[in-house]
Structures are given as C-alpha cells and as structure tokens.
N, C-alpha and C. Protein backbone atom coordinates (compact mmCIF):
# COMPACT_ATOMS: atom_id res chain seq x y z
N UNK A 1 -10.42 131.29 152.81
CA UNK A 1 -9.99 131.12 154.17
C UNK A 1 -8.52 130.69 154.22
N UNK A 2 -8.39 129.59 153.70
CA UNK A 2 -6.69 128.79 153.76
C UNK A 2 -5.99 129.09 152.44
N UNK A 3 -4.91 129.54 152.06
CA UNK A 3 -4.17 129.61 150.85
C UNK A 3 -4.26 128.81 150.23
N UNK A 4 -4.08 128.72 148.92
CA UNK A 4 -3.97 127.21 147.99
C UNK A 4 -2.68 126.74 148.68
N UNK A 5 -1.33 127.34 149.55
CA UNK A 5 -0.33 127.04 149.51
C UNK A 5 -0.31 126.14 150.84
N UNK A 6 -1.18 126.57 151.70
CA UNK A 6 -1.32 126.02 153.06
C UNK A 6 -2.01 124.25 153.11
N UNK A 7 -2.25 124.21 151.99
CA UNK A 7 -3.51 122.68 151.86
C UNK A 7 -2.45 121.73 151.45
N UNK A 8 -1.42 121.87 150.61
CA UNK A 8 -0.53 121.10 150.88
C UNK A 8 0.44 121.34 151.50
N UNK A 9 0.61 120.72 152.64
CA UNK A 9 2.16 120.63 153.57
C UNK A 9 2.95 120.21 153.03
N UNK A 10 3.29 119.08 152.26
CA UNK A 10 4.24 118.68 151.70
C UNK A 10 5.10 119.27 150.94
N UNK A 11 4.15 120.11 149.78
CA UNK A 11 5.05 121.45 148.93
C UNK A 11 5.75 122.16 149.90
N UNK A 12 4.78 122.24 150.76
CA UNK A 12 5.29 123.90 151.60
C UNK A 12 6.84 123.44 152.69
N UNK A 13 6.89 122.08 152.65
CA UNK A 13 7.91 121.64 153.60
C UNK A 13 9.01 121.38 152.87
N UNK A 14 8.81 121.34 151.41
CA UNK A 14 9.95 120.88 150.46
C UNK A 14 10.50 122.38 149.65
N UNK A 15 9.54 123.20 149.82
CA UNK A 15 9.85 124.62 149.68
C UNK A 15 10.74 125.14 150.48
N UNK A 16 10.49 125.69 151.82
CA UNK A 16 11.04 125.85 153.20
C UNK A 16 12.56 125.01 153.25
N UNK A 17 12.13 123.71 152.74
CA UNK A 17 13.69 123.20 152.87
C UNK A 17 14.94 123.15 151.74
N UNK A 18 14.23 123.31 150.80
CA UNK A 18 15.03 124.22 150.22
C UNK A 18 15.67 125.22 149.98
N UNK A 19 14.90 126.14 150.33
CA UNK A 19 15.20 127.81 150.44
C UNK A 19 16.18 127.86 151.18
N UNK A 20 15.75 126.57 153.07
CA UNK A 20 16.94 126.92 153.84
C UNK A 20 18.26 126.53 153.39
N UNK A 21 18.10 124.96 152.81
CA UNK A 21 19.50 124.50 152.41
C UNK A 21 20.20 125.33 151.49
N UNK A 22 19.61 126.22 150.40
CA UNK A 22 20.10 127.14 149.37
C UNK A 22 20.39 128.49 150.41
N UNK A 23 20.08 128.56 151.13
CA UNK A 23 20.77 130.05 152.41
C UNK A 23 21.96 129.44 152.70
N UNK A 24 21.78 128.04 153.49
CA UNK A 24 23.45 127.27 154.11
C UNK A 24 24.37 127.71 153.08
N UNK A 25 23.70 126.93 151.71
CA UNK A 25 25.00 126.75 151.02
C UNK A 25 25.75 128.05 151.12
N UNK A 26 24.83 128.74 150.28
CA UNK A 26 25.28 130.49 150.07
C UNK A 26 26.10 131.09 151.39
N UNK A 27 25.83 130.69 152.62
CA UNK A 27 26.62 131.28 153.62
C UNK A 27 27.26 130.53 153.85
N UNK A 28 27.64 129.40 154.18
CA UNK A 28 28.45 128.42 154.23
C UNK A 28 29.59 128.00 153.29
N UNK A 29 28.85 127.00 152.38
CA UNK A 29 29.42 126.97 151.19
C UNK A 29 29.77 125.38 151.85
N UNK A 30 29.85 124.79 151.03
CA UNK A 30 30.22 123.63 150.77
C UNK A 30 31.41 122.89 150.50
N UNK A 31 31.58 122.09 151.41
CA UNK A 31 32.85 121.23 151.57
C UNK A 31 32.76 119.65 150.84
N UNK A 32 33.85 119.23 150.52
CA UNK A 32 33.47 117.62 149.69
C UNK A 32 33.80 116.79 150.70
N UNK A 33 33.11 115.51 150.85
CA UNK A 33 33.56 114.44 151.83
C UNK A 33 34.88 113.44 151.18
N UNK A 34 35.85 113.63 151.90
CA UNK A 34 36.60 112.81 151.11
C UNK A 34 36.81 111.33 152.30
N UNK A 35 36.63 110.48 151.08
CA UNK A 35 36.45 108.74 151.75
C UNK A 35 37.99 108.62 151.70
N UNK A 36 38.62 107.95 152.77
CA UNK A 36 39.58 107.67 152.80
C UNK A 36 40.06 106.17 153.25
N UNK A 37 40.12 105.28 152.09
CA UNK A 37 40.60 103.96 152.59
C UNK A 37 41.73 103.14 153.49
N UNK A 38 41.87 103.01 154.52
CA UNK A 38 43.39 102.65 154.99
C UNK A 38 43.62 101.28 154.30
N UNK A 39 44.55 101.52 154.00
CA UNK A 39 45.83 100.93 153.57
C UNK A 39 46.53 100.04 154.47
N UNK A 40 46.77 98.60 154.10
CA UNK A 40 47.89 97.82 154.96
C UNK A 40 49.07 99.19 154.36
N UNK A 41 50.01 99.24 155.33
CA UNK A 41 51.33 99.76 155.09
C UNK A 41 52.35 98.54 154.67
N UNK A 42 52.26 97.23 155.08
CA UNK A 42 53.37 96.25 155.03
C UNK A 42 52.11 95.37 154.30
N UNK A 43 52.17 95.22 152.94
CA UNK A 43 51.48 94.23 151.98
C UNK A 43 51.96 92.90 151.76
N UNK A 44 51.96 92.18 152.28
CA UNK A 44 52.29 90.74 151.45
C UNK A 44 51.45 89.52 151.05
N UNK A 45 52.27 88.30 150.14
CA UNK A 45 51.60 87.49 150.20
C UNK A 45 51.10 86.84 151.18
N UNK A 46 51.26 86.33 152.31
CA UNK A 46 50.35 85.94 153.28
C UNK A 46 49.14 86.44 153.57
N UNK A 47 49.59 88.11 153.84
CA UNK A 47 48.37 89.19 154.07
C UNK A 47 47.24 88.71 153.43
N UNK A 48 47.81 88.47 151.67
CA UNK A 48 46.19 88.43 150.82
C UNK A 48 46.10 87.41 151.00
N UNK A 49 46.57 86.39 150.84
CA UNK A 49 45.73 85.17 150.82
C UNK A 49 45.29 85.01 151.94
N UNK A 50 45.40 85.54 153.25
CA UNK A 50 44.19 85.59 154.59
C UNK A 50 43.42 86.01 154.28
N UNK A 51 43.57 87.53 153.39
CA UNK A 51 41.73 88.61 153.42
C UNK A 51 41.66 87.35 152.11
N UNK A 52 41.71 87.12 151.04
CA UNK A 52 41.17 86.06 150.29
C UNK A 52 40.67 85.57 151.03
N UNK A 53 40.89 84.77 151.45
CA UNK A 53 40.08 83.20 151.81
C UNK A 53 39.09 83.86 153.15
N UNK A 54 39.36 85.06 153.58
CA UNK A 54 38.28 85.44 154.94
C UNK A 54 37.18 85.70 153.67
N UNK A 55 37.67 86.28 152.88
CA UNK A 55 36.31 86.75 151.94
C UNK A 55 35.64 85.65 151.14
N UNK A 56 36.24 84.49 151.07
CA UNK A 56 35.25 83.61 150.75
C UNK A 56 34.35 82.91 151.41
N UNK A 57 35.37 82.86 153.01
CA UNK A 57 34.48 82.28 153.79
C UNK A 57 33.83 83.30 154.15
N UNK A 58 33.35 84.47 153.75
CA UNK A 58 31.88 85.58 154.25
C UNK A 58 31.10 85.26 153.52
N UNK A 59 31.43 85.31 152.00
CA UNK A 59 30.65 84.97 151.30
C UNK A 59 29.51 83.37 150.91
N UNK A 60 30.35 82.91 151.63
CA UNK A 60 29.61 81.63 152.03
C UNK A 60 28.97 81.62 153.14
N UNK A 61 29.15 82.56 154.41
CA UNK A 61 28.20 82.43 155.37
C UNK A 61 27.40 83.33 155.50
N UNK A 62 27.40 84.14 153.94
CA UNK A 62 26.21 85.35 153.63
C UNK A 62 24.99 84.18 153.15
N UNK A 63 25.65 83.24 152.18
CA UNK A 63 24.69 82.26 151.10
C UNK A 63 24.04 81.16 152.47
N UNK A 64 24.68 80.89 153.55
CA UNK A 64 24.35 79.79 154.03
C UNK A 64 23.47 80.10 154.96
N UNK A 65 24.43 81.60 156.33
CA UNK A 65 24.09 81.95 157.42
C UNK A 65 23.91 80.83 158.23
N UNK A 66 24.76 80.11 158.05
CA UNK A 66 25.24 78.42 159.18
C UNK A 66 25.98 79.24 160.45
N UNK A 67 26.33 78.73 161.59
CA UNK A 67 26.45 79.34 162.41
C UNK A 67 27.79 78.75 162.54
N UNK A 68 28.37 77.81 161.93
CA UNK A 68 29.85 77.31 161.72
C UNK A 68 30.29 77.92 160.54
N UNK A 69 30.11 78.37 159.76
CA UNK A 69 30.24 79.55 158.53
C UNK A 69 30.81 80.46 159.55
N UNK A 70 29.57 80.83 160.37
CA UNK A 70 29.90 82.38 160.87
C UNK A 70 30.89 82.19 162.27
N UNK A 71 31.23 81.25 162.55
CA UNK A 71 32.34 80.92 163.22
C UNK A 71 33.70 81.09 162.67
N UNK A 72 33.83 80.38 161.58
CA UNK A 72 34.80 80.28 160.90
C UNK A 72 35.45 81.53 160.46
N UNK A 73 34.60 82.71 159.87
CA UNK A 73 34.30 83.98 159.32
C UNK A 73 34.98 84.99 160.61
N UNK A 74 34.51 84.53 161.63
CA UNK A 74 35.33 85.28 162.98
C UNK A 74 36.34 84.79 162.98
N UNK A 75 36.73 83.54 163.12
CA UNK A 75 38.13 82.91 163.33
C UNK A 75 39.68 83.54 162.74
N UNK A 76 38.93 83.56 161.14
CA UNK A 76 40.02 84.08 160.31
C UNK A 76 40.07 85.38 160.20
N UNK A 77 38.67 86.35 160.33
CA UNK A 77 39.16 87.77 160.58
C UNK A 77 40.05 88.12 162.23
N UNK A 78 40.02 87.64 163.29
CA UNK A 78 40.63 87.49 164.13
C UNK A 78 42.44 87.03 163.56
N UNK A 79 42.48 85.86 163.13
CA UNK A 79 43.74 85.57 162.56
C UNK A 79 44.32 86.97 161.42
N UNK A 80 43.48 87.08 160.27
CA UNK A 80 44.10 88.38 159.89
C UNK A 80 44.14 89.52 160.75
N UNK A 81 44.10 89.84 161.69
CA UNK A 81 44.47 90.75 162.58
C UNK A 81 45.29 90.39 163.16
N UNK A 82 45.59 89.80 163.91
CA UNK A 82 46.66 88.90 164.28
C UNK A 82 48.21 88.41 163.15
N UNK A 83 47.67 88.68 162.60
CA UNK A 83 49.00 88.22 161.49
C UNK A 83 49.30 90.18 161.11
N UNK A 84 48.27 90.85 160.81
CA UNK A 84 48.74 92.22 160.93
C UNK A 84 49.38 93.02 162.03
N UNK A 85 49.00 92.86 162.89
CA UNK A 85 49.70 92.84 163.89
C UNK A 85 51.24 92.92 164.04
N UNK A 86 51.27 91.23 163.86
CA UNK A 86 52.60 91.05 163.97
C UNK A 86 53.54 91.57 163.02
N UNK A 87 53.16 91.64 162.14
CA UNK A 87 53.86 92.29 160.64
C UNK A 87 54.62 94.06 161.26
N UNK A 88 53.44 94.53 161.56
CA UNK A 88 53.65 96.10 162.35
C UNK A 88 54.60 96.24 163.39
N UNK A 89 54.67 95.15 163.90
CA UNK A 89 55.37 94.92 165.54
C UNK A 89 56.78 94.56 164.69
N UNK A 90 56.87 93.94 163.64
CA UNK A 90 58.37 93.84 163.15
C UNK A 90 58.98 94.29 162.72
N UNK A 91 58.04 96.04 161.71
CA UNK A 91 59.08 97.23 161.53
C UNK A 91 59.04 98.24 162.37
C-alpha cells in the first residue's frame, strides 16, 4: 500500500531538501558572507582603557548580575560613546 519511502517523513524531508538546496546552488551558486568588523578610525590610549575597563565591568556583571554591576556596565558604555564621539567631532 505505502512505499518503504513514504513511512519515514523524516528521510523523505531531508531528501527533498537537499536535492532542492543542491538545484539553488547549481543555479545560483554561492556567495561567501563576509563579517566585517568596524574599526575605531581615531585609536587611542584613552579609547582602550574605556573599552578595557567597560569589559571588565561586563564581565563582572555577567559573574554577579547585581543590578549596580549592570548600572555601572551602561554608564561606561554610554561614556565610551561619548568620548568617541567627541574624538570624530575633532577631525
């Protein structure tokens, strides 16, 4: 009555989706994702030692999840923006 192929759906859905994704490629063809990090343009010492110390204080309000941790953690990513900012606004 039913195919051996029909009793499992699962084959038959991992079949099907293959076949289609192997048609895309073939007509399509495939593109690479490229990750692209931004970059401060104007680097300095101040700069890092803000993302420093913001990154310690995350990492401490990852370990604690205190809600003055996670205050603090806003405070200074706010301030490093703010100090980037101004850096941009001066060239």
């Amino acid at each position: 009555m039913h195919s051996p192929c029909s009793l499992n759906i699962d084959v038959e859905w991992q079949t099907l989706n293959s076949t289609l994704q192997l048609a895309a490629n073939e007509a399509l063809g495939k593109r690479k994702k490229r990750r692209r990090k931004r970059l401060l343009i104007l680097w300095n010492v101040d700069i890092k030692n803000l993302i420093e110390n913001k990154k310690k204080v995350y990492l401490r309000y990852l370990t604690t999840r205190s809600e003055t941790d996670k205050l603090e953690y806003k405070r200074l990513v706010a301030t490093v923006k703010r100090e980037t900012r101004k850096i941009k606004r001066q060239c």
